[in-house]
N, C-alpha and C. Protein backbone atom coordinates (compact mmCIF):
# COMPACT_ATOMS: atom_id res chain seq x y z
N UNK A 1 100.08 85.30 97.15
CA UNK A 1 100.68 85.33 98.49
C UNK A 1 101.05 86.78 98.82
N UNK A 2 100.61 87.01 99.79
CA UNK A 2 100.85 88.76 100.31
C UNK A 2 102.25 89.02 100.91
N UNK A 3 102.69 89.66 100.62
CA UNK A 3 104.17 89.67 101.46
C UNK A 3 104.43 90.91 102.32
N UNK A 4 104.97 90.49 103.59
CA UNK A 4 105.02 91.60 104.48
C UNK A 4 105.76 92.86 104.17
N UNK A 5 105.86 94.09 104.67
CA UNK A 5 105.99 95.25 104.33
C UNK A 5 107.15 95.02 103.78
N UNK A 6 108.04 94.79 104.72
CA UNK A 6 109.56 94.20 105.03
C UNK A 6 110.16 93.49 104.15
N UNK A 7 109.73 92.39 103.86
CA UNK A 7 109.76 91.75 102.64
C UNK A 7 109.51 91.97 101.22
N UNK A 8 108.77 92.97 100.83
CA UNK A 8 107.81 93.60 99.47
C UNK A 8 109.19 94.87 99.67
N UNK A 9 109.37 95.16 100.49
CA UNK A 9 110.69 96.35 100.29
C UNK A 9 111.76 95.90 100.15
N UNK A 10 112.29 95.21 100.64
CA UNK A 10 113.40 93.93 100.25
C UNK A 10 113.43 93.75 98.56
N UNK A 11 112.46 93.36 98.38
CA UNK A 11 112.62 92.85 96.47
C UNK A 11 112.19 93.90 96.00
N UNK A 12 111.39 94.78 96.57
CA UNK A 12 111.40 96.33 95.43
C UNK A 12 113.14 96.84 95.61
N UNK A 13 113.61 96.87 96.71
CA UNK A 13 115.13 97.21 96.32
C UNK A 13 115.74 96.39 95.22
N UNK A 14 115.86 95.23 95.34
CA UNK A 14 116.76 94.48 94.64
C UNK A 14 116.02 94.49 93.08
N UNK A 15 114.96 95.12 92.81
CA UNK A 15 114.35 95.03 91.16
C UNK A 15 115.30 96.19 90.36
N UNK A 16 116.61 96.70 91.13
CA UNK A 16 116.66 97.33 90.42
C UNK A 16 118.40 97.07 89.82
N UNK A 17 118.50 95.63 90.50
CA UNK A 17 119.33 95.08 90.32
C UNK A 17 120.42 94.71 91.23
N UNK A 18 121.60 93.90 91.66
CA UNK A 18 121.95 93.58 92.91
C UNK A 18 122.34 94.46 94.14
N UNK A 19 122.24 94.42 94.99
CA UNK A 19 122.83 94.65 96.08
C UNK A 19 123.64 94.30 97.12
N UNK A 20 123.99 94.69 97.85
CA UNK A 20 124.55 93.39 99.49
C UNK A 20 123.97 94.41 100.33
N UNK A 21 124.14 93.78 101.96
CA UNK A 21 123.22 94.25 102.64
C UNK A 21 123.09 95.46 102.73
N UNK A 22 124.02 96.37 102.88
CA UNK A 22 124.02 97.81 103.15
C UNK A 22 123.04 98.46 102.30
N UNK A 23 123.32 98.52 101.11
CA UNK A 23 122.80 98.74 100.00
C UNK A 23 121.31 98.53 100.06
N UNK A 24 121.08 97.46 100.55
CA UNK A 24 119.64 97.10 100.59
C UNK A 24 118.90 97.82 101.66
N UNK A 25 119.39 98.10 103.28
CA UNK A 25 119.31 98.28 104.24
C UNK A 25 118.85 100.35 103.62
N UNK A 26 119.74 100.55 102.76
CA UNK A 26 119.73 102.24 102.17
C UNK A 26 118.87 102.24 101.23
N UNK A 27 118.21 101.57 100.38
CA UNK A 27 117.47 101.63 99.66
C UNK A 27 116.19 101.16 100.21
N UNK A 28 115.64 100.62 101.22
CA UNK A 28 114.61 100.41 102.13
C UNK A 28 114.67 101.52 102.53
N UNK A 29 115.08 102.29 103.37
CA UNK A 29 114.79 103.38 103.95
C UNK A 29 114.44 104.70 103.17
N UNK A 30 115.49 104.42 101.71
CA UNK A 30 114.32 105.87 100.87
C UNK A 30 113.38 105.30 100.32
N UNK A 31 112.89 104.14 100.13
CA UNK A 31 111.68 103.47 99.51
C UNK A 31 110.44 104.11 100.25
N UNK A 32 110.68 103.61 102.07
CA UNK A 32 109.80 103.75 102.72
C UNK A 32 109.74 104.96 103.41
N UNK A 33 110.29 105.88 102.53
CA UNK A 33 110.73 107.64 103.34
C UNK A 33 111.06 107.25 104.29
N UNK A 34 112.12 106.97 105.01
CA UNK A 34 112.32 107.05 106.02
C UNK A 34 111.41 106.13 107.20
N UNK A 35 110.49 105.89 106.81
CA UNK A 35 109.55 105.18 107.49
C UNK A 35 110.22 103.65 108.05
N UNK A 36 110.70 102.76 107.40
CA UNK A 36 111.05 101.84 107.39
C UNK A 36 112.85 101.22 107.63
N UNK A 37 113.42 101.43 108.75
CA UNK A 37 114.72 101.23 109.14
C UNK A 37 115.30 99.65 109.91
N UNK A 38 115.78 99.04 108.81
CA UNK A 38 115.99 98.07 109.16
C UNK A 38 117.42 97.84 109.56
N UNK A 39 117.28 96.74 110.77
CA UNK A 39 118.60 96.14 111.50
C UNK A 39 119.36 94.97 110.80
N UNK A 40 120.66 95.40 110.76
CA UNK A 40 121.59 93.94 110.34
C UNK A 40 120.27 92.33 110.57
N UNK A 41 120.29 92.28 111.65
CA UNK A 41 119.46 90.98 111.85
C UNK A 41 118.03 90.91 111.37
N UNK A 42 117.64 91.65 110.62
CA UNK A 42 115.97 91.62 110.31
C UNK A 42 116.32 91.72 109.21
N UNK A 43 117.29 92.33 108.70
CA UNK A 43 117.33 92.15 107.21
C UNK A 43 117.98 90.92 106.36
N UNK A 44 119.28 90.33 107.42
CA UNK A 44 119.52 89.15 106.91
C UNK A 44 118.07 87.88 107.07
N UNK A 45 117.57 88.03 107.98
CA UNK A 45 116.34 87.32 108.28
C UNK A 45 115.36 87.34 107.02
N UNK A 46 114.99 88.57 106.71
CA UNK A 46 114.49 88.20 105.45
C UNK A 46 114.91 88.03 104.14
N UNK A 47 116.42 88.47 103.81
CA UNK A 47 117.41 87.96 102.90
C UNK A 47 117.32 86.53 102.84
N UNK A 48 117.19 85.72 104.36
CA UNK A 48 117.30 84.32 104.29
C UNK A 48 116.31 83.66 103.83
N UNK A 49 114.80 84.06 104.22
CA UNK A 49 113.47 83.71 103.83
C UNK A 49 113.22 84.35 102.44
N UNK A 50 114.22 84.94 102.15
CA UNK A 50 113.46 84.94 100.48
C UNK A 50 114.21 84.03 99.64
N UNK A 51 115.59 83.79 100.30
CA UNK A 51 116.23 83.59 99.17
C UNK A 51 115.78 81.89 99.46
N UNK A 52 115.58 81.27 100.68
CA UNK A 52 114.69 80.03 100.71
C UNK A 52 114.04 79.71 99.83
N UNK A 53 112.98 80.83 100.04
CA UNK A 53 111.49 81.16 98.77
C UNK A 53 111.95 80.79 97.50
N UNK A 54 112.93 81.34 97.12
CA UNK A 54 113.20 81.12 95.64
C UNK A 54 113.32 82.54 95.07
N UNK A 55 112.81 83.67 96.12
CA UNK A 55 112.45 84.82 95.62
C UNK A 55 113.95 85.92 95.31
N UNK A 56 114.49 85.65 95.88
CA UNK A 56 116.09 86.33 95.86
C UNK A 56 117.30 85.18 95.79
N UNK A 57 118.33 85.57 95.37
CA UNK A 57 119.41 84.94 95.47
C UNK A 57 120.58 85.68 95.78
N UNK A 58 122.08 84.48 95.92
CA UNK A 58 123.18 85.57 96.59
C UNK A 58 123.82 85.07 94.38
N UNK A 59 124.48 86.19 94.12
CA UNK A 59 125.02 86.38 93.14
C UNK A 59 126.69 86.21 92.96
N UNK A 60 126.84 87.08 93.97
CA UNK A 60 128.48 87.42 94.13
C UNK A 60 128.88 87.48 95.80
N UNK A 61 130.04 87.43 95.75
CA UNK A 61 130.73 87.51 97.21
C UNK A 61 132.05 87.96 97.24
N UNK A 62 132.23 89.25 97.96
CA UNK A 62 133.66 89.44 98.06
C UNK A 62 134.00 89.76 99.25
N UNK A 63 135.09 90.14 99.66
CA UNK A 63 135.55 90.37 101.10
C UNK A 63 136.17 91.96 101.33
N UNK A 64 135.73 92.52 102.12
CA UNK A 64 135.92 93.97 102.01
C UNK A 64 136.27 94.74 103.32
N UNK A 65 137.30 94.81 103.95
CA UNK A 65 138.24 95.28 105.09
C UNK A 65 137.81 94.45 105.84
N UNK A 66 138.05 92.89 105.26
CA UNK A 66 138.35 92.03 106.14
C UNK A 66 136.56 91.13 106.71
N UNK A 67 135.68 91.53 105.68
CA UNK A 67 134.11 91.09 106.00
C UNK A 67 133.69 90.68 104.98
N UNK A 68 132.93 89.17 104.71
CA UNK A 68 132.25 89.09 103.62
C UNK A 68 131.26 90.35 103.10
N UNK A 69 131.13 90.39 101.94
CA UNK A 69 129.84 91.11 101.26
C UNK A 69 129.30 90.70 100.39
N UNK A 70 128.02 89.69 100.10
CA UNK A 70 127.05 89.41 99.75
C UNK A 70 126.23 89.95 98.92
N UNK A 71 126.29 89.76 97.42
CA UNK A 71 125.57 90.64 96.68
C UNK A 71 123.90 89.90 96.34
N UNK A 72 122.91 90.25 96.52
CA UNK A 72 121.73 89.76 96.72
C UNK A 72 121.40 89.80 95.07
N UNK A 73 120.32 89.06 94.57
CA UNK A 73 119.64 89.59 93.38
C UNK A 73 117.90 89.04 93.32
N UNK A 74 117.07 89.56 92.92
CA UNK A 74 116.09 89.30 92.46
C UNK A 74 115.65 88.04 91.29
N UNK A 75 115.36 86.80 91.87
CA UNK A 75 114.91 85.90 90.96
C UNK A 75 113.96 86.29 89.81
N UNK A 76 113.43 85.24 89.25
CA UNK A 76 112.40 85.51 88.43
C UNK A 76 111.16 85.09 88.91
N UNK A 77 110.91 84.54 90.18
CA UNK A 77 110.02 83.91 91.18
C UNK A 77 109.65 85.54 91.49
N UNK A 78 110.67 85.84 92.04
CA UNK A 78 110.83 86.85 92.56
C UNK A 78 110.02 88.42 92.20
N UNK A 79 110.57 88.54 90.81
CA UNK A 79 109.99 89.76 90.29
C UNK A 79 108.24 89.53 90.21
N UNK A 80 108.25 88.02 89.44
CA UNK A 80 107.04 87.90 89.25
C UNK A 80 105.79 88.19 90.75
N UNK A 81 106.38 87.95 91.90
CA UNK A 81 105.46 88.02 93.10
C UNK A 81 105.48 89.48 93.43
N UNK A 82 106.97 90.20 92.95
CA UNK A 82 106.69 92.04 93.22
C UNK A 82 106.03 92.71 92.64
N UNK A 83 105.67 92.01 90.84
CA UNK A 83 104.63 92.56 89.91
C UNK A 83 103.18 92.37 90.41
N UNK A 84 103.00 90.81 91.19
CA UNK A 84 101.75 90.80 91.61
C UNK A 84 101.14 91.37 93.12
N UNK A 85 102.02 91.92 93.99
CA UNK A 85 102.32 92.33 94.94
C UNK A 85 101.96 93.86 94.50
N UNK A 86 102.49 94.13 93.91
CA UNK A 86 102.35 95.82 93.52
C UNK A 86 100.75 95.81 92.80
N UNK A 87 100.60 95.21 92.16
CA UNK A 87 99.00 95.31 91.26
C UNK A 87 98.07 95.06 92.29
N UNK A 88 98.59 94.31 93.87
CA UNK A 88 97.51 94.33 94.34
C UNK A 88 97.49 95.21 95.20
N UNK A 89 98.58 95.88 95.30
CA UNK A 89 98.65 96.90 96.55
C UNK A 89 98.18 98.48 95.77
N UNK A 90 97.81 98.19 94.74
CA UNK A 90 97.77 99.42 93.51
C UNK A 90 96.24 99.29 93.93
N UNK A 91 95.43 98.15 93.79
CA UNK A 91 94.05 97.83 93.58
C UNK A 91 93.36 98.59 94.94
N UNK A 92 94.56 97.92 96.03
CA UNK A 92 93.91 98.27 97.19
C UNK A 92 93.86 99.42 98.07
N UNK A 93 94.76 100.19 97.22
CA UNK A 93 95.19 101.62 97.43
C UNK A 93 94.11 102.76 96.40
N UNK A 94 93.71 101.89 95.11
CA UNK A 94 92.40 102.86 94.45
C UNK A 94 90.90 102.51 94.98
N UNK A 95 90.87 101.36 95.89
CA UNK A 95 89.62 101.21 96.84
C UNK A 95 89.48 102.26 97.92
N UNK A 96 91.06 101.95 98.28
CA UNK A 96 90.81 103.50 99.50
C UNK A 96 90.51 104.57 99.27
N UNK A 97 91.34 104.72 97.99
CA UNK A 97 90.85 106.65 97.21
C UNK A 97 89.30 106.77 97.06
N UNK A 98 88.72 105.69 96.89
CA UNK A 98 87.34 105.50 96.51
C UNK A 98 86.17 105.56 97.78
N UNK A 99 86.84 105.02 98.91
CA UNK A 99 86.13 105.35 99.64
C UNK A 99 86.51 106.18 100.79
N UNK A 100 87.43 107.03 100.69
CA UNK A 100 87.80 108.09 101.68
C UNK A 100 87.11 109.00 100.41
N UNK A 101 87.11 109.17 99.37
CA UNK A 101 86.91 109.95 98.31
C UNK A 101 87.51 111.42 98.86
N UNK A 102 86.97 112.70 98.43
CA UNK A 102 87.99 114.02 98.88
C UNK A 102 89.02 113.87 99.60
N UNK A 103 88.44 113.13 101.32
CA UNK A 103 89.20 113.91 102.10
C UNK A 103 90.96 113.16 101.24
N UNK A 104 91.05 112.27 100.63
CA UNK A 104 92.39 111.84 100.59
C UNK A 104 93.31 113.15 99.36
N UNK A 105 92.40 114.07 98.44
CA UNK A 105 93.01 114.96 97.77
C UNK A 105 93.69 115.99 98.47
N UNK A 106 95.13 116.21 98.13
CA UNK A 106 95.78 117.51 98.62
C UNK A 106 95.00 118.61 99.19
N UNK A 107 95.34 119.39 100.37
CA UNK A 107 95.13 120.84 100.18
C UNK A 107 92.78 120.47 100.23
N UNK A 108 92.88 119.74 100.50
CA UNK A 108 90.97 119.93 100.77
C UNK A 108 91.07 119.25 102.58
């Protein structure tokens, strides 16, 4: 199962052990250089669809100037679909090197 950008950055954050949203929301954004800036509502959105999935879970909960905070974690569903997720995005990333061939090397 392929998982959207959004989602595949979601559980590459949390592989490195729990988070709550902020946390997750900051670690997406240096994942994806900057590329990738997610909103309160797109990120609980896919917090919710993974943790559905089976692919994430909530761990802990505390309350913090007066707001829940939600600590997320990475299942074992979970890792296992980021290991296969990454091997295929690895595969499909040495097809491209292969057929852009040079132009994709530095500095040529």
């Amino acid at each position: 199962m392929a998982l959207r950008e959004q989602s595949y950055l979601v559980l590459l954050a949390l592989s490195e052990g729990p988070l709550h949203g902020y946390g997750v929301i900051k670690a997406v954004r240096e994942l994806s250089e900057e590329r990738v800036r997610l909103g309160a509502g797109t990120l609980y959105g896919a917090l919710d669809r993974l943790t559905e999935a089976g692919l994430a879970r909530v761990v802990s909960e505390e309350v913090v100037d007066g707001r829940n905070r939600r600590y997320y974690e990475l299942t074992a569903q979970g890792a296992e679909l980021l290991t296969e997720e990454t091997a295929r995005l690895t595969r499909l990333a040495a097809t491209a090197q292969r057929r852009l061939g040079a132009r994709l090397l530095p500095g040529t």
